[in-house]
N, C-alpha and C. Protein backbone atom coordinates (compact mmCIF):
# COMPACT_ATOMS: atom_id res chain seq x y z
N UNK A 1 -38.66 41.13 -18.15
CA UNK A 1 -39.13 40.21 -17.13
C UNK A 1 -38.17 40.28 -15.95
N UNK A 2 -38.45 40.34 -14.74
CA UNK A 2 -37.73 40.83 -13.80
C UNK A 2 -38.06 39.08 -12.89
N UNK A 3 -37.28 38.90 -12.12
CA UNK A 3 -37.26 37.70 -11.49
C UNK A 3 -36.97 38.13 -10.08
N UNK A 4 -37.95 37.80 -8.76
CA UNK A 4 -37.81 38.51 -7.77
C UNK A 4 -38.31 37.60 -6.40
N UNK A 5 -37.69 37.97 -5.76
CA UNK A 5 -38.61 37.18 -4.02
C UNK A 5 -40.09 37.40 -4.21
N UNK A 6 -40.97 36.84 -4.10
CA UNK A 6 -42.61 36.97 -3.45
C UNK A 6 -42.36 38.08 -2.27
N UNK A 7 -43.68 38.24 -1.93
CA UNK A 7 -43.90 39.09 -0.94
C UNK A 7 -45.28 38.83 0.02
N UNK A 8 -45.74 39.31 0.65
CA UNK A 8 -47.26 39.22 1.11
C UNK A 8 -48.11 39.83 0.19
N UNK A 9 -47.35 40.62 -0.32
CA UNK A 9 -48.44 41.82 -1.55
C UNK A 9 -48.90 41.17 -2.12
N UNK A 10 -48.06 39.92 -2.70
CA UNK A 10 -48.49 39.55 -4.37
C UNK A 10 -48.99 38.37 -3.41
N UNK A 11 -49.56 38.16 -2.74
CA UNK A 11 -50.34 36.56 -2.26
C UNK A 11 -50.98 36.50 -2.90
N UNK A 12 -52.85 37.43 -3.30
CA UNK A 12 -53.25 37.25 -4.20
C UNK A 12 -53.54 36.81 -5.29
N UNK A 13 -52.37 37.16 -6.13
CA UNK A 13 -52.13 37.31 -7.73
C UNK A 13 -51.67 35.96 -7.56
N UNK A 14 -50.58 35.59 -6.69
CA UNK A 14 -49.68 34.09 -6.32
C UNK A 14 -51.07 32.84 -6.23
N UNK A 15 -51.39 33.34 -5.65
CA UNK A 15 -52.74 32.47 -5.65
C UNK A 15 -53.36 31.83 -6.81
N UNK A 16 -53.97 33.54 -6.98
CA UNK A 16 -54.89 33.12 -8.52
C UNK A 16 -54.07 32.56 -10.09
N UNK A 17 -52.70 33.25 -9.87
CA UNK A 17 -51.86 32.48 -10.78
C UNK A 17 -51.46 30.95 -10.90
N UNK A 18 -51.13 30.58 -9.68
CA UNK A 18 -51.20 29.20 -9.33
C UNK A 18 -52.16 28.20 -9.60
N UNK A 19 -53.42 28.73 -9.21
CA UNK A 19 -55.03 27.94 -9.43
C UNK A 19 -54.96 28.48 -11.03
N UNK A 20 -54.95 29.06 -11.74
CA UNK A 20 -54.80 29.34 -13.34
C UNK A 20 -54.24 27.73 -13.96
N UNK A 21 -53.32 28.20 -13.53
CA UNK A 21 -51.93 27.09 -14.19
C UNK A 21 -52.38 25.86 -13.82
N UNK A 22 -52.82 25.70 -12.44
CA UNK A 22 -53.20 23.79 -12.89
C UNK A 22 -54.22 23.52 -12.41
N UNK A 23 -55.28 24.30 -12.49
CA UNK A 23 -56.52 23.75 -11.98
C UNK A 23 -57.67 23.96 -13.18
N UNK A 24 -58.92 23.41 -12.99
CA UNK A 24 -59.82 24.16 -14.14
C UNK A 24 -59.53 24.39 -15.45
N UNK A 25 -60.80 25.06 -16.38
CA UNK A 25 -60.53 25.33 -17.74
C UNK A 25 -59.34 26.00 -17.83
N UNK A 26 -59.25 27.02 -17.59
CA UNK A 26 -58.00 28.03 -17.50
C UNK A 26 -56.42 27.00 -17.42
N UNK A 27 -56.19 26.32 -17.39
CA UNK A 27 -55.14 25.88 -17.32
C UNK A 27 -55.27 24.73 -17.91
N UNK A 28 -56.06 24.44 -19.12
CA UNK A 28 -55.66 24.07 -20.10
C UNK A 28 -55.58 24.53 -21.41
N UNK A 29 -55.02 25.74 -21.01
CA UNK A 29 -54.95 26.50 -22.36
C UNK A 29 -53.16 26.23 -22.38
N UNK A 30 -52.54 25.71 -21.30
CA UNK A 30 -51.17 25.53 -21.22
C UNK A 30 -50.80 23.64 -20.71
N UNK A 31 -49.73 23.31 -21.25
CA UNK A 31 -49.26 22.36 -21.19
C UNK A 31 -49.23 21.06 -19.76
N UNK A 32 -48.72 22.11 -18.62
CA UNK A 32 -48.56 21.33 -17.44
C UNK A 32 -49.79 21.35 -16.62
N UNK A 33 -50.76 21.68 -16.83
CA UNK A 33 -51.53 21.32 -15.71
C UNK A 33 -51.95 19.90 -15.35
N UNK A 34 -52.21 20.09 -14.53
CA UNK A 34 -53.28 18.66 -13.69
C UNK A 34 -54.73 18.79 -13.65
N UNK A 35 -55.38 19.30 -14.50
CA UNK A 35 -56.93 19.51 -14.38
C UNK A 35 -57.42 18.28 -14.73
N UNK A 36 -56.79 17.42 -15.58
CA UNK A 36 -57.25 15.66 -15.96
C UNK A 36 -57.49 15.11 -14.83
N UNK A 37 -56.52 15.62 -13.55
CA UNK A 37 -56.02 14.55 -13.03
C UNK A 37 -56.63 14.92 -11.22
N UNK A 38 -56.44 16.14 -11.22
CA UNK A 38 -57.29 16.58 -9.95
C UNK A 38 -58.04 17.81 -10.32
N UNK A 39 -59.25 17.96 -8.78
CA UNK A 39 -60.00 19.29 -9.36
C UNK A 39 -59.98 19.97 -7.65
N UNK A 40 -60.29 21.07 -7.46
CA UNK A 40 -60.09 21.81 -5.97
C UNK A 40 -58.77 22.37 -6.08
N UNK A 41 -58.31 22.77 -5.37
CA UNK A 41 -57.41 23.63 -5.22
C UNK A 41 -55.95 22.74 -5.23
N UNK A 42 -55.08 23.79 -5.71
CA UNK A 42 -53.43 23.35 -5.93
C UNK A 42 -52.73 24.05 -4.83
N UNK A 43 -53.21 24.71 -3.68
CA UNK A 43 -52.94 25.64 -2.95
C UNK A 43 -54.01 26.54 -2.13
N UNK A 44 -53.23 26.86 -1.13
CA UNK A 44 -54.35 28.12 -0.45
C UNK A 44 -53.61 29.58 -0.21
N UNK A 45 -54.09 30.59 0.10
CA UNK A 45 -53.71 31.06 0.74
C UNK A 45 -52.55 31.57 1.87
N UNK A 46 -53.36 30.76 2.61
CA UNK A 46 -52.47 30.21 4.44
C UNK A 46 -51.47 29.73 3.88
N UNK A 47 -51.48 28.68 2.93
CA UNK A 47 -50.07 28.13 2.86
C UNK A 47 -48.96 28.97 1.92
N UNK A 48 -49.48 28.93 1.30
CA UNK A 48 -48.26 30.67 0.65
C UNK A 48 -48.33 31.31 1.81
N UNK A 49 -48.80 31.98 2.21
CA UNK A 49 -48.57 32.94 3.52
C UNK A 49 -47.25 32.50 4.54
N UNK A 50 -47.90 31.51 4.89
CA UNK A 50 -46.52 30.39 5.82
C UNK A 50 -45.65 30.36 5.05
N UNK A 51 -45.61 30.37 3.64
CA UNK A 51 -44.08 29.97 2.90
C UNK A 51 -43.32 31.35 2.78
N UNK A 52 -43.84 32.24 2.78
CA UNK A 52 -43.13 33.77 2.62
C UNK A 52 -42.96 34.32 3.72
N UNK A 53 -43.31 33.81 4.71
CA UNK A 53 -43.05 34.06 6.14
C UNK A 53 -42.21 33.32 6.28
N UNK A 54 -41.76 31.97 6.09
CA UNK A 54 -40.67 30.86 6.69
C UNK A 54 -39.14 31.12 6.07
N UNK A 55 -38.32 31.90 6.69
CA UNK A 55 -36.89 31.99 6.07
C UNK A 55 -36.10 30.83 5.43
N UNK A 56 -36.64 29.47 5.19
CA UNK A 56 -35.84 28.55 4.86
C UNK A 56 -36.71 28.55 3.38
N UNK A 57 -38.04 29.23 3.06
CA UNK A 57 -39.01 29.12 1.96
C UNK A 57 -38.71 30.45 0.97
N UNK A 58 -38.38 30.34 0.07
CA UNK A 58 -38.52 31.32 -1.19
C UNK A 58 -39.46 30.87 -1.98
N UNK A 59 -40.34 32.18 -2.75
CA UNK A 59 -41.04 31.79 -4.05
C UNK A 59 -40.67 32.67 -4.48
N UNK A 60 -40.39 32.69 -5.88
CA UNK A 60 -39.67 33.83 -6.49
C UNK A 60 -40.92 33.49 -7.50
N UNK A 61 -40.68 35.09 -7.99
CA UNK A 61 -41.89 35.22 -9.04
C UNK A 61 -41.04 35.89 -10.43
N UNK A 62 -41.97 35.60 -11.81
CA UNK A 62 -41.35 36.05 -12.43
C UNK A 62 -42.14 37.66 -13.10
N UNK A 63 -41.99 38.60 -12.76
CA UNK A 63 -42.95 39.73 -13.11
C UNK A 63 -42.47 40.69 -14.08
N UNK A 64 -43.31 40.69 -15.15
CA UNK A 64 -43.46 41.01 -16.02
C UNK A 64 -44.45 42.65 -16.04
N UNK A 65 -43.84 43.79 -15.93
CA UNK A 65 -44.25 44.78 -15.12
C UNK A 65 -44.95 44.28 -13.56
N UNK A 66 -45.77 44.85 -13.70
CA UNK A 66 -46.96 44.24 -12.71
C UNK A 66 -47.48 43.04 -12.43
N UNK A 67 -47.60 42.45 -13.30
CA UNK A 67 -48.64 41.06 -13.20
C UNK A 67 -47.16 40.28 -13.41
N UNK A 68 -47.93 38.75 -12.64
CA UNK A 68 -47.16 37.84 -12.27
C UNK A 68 -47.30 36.59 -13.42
N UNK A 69 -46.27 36.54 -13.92
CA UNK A 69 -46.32 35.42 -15.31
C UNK A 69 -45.76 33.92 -14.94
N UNK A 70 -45.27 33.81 -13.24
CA UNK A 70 -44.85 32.79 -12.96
C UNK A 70 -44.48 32.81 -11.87
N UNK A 71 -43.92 31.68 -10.98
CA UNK A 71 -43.35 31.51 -9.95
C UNK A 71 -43.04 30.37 -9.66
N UNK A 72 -42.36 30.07 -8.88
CA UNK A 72 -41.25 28.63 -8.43
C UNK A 72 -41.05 28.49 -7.00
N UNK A 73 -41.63 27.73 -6.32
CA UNK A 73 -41.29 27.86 -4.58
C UNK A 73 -39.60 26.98 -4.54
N UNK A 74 -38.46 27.50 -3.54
CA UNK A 74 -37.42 26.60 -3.16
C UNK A 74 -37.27 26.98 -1.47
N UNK A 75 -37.06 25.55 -1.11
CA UNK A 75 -37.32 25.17 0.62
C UNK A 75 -35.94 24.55 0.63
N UNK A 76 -34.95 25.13 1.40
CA UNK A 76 -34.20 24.69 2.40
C UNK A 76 -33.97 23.59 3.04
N UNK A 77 -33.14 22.27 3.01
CA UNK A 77 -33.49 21.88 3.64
C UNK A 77 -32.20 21.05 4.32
N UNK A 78 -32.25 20.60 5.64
CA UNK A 78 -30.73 19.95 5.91
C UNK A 78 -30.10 18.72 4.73
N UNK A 79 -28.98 18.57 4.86
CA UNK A 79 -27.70 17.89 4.38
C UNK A 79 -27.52 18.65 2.96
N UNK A 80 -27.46 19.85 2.68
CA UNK A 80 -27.49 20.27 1.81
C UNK A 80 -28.12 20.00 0.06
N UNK A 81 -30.21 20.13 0.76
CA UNK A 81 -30.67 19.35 0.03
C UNK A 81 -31.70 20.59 0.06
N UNK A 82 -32.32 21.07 -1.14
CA UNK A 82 -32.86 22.41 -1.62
C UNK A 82 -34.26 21.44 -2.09
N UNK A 83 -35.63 21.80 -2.33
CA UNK A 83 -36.83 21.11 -2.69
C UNK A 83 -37.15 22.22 -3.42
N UNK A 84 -37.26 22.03 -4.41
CA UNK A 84 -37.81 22.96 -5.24
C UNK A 84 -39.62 21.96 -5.79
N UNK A 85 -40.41 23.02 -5.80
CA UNK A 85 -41.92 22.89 -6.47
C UNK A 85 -42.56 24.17 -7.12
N UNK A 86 -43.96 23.91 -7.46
CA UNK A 86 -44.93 24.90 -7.68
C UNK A 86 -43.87 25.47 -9.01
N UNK A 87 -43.30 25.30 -9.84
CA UNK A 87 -43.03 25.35 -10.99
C UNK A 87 -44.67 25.73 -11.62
N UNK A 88 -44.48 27.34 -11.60
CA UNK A 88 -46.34 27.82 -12.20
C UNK A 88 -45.46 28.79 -13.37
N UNK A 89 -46.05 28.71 -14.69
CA UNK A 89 -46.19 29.78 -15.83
C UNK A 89 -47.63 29.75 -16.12
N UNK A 90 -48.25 30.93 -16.23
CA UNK A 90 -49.51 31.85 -16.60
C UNK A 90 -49.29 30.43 -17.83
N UNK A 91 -51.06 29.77 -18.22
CA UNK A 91 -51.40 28.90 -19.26
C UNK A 91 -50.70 29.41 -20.43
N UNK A 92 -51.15 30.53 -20.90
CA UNK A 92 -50.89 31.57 -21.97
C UNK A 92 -49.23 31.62 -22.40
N UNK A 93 -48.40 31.28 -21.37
CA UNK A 93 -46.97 31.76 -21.58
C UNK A 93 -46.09 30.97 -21.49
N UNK A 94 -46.79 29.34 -21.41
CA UNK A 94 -46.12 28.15 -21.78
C UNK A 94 -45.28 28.12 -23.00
N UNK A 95 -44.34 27.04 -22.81
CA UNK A 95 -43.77 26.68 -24.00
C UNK A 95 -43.05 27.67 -24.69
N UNK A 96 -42.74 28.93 -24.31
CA UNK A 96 -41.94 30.10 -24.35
C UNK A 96 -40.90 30.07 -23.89
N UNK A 97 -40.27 29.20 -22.75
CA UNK A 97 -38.63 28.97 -21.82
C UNK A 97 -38.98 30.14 -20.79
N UNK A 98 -39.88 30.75 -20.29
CA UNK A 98 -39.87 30.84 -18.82
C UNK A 98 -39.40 29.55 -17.64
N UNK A 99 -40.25 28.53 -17.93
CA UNK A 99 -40.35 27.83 -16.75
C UNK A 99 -38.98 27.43 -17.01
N UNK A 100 -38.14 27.38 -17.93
CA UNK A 100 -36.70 27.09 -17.52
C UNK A 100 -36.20 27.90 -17.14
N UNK A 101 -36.23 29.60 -17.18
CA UNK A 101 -35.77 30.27 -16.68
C UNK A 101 -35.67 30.46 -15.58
N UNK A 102 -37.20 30.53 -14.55
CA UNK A 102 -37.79 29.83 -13.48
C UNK A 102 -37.04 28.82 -12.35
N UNK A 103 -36.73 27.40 -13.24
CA UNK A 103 -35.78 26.47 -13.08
C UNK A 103 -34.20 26.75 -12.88
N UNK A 104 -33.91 27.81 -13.25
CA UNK A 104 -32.09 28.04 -13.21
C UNK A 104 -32.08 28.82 -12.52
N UNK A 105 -33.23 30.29 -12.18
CA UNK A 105 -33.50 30.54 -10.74
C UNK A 105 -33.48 29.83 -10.17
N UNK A 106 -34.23 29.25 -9.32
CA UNK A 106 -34.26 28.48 -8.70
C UNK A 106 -33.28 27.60 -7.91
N UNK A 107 -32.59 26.89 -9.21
CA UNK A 107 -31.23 26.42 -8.71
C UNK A 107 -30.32 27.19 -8.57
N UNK A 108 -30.03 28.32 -9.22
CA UNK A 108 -28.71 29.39 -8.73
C UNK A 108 -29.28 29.64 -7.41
N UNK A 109 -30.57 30.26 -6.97
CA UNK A 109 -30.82 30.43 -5.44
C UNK A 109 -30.63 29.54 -4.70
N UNK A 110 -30.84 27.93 -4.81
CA UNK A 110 -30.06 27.17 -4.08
C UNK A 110 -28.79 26.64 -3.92
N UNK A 111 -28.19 26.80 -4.60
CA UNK A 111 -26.73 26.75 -4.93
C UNK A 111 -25.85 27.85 -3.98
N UNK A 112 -26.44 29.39 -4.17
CA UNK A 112 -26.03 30.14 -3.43
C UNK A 112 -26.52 30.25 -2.04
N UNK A 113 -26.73 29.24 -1.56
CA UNK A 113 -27.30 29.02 -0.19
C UNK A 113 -27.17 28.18 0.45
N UNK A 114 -25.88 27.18 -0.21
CA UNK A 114 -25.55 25.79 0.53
C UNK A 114 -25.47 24.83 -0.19
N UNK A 115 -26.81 24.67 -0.96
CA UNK A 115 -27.49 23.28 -1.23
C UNK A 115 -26.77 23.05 -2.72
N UNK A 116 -26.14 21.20 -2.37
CA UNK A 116 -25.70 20.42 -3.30
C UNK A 116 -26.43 19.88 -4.00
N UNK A 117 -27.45 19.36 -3.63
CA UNK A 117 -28.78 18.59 -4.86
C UNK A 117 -30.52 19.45 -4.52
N UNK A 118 -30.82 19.72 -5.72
CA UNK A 118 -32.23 19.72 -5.73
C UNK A 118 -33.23 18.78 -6.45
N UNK A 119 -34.03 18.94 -4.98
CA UNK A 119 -34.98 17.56 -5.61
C UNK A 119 -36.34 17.91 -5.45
N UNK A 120 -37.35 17.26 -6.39
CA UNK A 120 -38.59 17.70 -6.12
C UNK A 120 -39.38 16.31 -6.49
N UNK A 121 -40.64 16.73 -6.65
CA UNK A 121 -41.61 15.50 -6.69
C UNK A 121 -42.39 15.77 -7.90
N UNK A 122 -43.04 14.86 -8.52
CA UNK A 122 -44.36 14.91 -9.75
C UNK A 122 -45.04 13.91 -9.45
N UNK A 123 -46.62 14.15 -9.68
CA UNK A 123 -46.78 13.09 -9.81
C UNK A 123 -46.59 12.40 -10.42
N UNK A 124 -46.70 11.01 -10.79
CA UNK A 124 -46.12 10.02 -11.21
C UNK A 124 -46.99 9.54 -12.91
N UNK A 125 -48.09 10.15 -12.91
CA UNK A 125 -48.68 9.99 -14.58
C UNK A 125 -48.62 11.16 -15.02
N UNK A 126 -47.77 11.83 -14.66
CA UNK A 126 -47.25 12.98 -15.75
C UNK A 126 -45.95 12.68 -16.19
N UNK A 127 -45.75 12.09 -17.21
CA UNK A 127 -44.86 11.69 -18.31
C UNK A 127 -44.35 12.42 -18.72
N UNK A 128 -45.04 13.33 -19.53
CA UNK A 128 -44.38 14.70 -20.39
C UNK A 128 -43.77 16.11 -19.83
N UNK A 129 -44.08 15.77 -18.02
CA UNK A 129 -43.29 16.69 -17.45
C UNK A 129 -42.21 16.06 -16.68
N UNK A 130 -42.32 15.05 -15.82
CA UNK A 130 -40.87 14.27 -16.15
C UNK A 130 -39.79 14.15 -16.89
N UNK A 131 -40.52 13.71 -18.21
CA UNK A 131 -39.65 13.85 -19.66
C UNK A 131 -38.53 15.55 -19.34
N UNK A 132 -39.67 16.31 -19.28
CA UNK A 132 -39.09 17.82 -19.12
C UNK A 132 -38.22 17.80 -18.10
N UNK A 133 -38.81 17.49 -16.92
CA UNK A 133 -37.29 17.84 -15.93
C UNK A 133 -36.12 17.16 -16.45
N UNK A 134 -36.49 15.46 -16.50
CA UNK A 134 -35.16 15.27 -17.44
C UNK A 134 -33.98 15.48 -18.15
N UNK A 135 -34.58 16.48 -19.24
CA UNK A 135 -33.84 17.21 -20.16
C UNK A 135 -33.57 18.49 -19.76
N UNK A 136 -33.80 18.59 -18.44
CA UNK A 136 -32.85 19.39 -17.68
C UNK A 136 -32.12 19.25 -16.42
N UNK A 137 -31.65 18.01 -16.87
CA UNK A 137 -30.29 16.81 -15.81
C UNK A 137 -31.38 16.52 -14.48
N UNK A 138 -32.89 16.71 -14.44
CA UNK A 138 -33.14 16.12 -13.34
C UNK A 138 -33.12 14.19 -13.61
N UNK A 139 -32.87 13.45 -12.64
CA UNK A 139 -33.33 12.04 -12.89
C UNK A 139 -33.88 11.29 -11.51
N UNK A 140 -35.05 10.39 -11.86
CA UNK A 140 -35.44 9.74 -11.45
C UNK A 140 -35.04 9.29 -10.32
N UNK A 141 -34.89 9.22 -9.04
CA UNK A 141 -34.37 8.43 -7.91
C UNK A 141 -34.67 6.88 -7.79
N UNK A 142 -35.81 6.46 -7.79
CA UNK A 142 -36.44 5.35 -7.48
C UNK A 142 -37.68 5.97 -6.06
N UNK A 143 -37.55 6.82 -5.62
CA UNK A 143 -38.16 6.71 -4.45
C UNK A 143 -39.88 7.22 -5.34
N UNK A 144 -40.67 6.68 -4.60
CA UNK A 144 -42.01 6.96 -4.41
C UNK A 144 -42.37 7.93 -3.54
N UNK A 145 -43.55 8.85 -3.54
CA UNK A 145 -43.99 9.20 -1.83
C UNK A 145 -45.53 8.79 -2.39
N UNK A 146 -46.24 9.13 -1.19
CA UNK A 146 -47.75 8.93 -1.23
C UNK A 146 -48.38 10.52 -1.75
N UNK A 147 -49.27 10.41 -2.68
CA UNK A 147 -49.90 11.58 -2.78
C UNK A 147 -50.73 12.24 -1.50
N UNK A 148 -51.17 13.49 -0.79
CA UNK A 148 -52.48 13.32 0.01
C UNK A 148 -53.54 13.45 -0.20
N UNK A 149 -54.33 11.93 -0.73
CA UNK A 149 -55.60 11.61 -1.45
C UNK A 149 -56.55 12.18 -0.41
N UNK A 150 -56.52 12.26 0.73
CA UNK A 150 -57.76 12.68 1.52
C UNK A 150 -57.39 14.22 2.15
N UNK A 151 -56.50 14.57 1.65
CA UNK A 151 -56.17 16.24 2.27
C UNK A 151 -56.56 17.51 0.84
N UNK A 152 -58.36 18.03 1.05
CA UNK A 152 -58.51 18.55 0.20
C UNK A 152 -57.86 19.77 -0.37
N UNK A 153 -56.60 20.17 1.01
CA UNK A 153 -55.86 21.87 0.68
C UNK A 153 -55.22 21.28 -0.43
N UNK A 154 -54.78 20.09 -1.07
CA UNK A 154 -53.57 19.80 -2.22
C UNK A 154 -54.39 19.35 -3.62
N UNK A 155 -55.69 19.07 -3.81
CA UNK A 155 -57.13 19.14 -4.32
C UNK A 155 -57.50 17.53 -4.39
N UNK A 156 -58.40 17.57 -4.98
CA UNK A 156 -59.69 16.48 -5.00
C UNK A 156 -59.14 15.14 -6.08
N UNK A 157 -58.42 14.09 -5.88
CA UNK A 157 -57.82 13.48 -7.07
C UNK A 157 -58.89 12.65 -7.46
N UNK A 158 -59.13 12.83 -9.15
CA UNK A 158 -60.34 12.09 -10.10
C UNK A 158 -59.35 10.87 -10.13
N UNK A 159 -58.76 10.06 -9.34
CA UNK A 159 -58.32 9.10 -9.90
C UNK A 159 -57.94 7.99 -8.68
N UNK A 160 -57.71 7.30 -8.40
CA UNK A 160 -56.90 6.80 -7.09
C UNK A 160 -55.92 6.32 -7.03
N UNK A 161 -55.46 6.24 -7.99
CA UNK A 161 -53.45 5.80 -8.31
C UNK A 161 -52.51 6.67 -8.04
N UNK A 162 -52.85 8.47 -7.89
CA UNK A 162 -52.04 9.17 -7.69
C UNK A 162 -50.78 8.80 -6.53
N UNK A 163 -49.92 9.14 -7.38
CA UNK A 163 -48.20 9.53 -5.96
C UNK A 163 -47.61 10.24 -6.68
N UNK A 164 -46.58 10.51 -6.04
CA UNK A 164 -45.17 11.16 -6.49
C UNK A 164 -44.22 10.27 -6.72
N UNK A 165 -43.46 10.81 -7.90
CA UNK A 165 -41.79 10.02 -7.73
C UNK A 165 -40.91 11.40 -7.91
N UNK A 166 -40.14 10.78 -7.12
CA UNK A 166 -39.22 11.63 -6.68
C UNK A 166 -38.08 11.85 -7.68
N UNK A 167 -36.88 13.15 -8.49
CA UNK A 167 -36.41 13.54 -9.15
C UNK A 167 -35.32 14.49 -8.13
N UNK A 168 -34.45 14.03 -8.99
CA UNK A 168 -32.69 14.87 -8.25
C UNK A 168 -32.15 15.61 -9.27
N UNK A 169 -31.44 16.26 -8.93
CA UNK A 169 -30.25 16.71 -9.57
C UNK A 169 -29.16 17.30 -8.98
N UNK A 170 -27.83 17.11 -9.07
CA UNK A 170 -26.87 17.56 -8.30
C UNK A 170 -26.76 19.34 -9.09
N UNK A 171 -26.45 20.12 -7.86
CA UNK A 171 -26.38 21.45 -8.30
C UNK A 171 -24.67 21.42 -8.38
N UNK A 172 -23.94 21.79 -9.50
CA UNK A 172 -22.72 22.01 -9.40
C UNK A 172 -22.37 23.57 -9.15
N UNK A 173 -21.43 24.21 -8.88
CA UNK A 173 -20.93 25.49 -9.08
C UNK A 173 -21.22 26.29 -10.10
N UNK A 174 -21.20 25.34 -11.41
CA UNK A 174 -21.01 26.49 -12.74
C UNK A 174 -22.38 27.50 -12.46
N UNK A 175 -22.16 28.44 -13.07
CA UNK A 175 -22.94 29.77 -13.31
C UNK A 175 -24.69 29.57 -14.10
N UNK A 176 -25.99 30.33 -13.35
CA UNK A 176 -26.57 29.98 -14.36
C UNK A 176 -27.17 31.59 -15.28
N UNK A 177 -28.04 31.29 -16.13
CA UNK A 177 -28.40 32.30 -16.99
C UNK A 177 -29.29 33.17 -16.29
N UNK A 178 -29.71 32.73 -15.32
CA UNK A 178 -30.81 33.90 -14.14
C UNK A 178 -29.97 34.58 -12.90
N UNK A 179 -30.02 35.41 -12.73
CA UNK A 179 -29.10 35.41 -11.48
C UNK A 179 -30.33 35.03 -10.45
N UNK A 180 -30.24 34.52 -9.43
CA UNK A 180 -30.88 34.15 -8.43
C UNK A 180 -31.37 35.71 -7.18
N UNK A 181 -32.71 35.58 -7.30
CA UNK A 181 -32.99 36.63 -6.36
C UNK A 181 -32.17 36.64 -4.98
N UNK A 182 -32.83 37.82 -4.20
CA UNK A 182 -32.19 37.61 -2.66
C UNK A 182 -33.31 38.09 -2.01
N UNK A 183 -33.24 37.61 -0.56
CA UNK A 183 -34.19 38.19 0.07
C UNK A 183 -33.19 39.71 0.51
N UNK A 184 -34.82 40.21 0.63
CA UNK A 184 -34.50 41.86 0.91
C UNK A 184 -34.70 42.33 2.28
C-alpha cells in the first residue's frame, strides 16, 4: 500500500471512492458511512478539483497498486491549525487499520508543515466514530458548527438535527508510523 498526494488523474476514482464510502447501498457494506443519515452526494467533482489545485489542500490517497482504497483531505490553516476530513476507506476495507494509517498520515503531513493541533468536524449522531477519533487522542472541544442543511453539494439530510461538533488534538513532535507524503 503506497500512501501518496492526489492528483487530477485520480479525481475520478477520488470521487467514486468517496460516494462508495458514505453514500448509498455501497457503503454500507462498511462501518462509517452516513447513508442513515444523508442521501445525494458527499462531494463533487469541482470541489476535489479546487482542493488539489489549492496549495494549502492535500488529499493523500492510499493506493494499493492502481485502485484507490482510501483517502484523507488536510487543509492548512493559520495559527498553526491543520483541518483534517474526508477520512474515506473503500466499504470492503474497513475495520482493517487503514483509516488509522490514513490518520497518522495525515497528522505527520501536518506536523511537518507547521501545524500544532488538528481538528476536524463529525457530525454530531455519529457516536461510534467519535468514540473512534477518541481513541486516537482526538477530544471533544465543546464547539458546535451548523451542518449545510440546504446546500445540496454536501447531500440531502433525512433528518433535521444534523451539525457538527468539533474534535482536536494537539500534534506533538514524536514520529508517526506513515511517513507523510510530499507534494511533488
Amino acid at each position: 500500500m503506497r500512501f501518496e498526494p492526489a492528483t487530477l488523474a485520480d479525481l475520478d476514482a477520488l470521487h467514486a471512492l468517496i460516494h462508495r464510502a458514505y453514500r448509498g447501498e455501497s457503503a454500507k457494506a462498511g462501518w462509517t458511512h452516513e447513508a442513515d443519515l444523508l442521501d445525494g452526494q458527499r462531494t463533487d467533482p469541482e470541489a476535489l478539483a479546487a482542493m488539489l489545485r489549492n496549495p494549502d489542500d492535500m488529499i493523500i490517497v492510499a493506493r494499493d497498486g492502481e485502485r484507490l482504497a482510501g483517502c484523507i483531505a488536510v487543509t492548512a490553516k493559520p495559527g498553526g491549525l491543520a483541518y483534517i476530513g474526508m477520512v474515506t476507506v473503500d466499504p470492503v476495507r474497513q475495520a482493517g487499520g487503514l483509516g488509522r494509517r490514513l490518520l497518522a498520515a495525515a497528522e505527520e503531513h501536518a506536523r511537518r508543515n507547521g501545524a500544532s493541533v488538528a481538528e476536524m468536524t463529525v457530525i454530531a449522531q455519529r457516536a461510534e466514530l467519535i468514540a473512534w477519533y477518541e481513541r486516537r487522542g482526538y477530544r471533544l472541544t465543546g464547539e458546535r458548527r451548523p451542518f449545510p442543511k440546504t446546500d445540496p453539494r454536501f447531500g440531502l439530510p433525512k433528518r433535521d438535527d444534523l451539525e457538527f461538533v468539533v474534535l482536536a488534538k494537539p500534534l506533538t513532535s514524536s514520529g508517526s508510523a506513515c511517513p507523510s507524503p510530499s507534494h511533488n
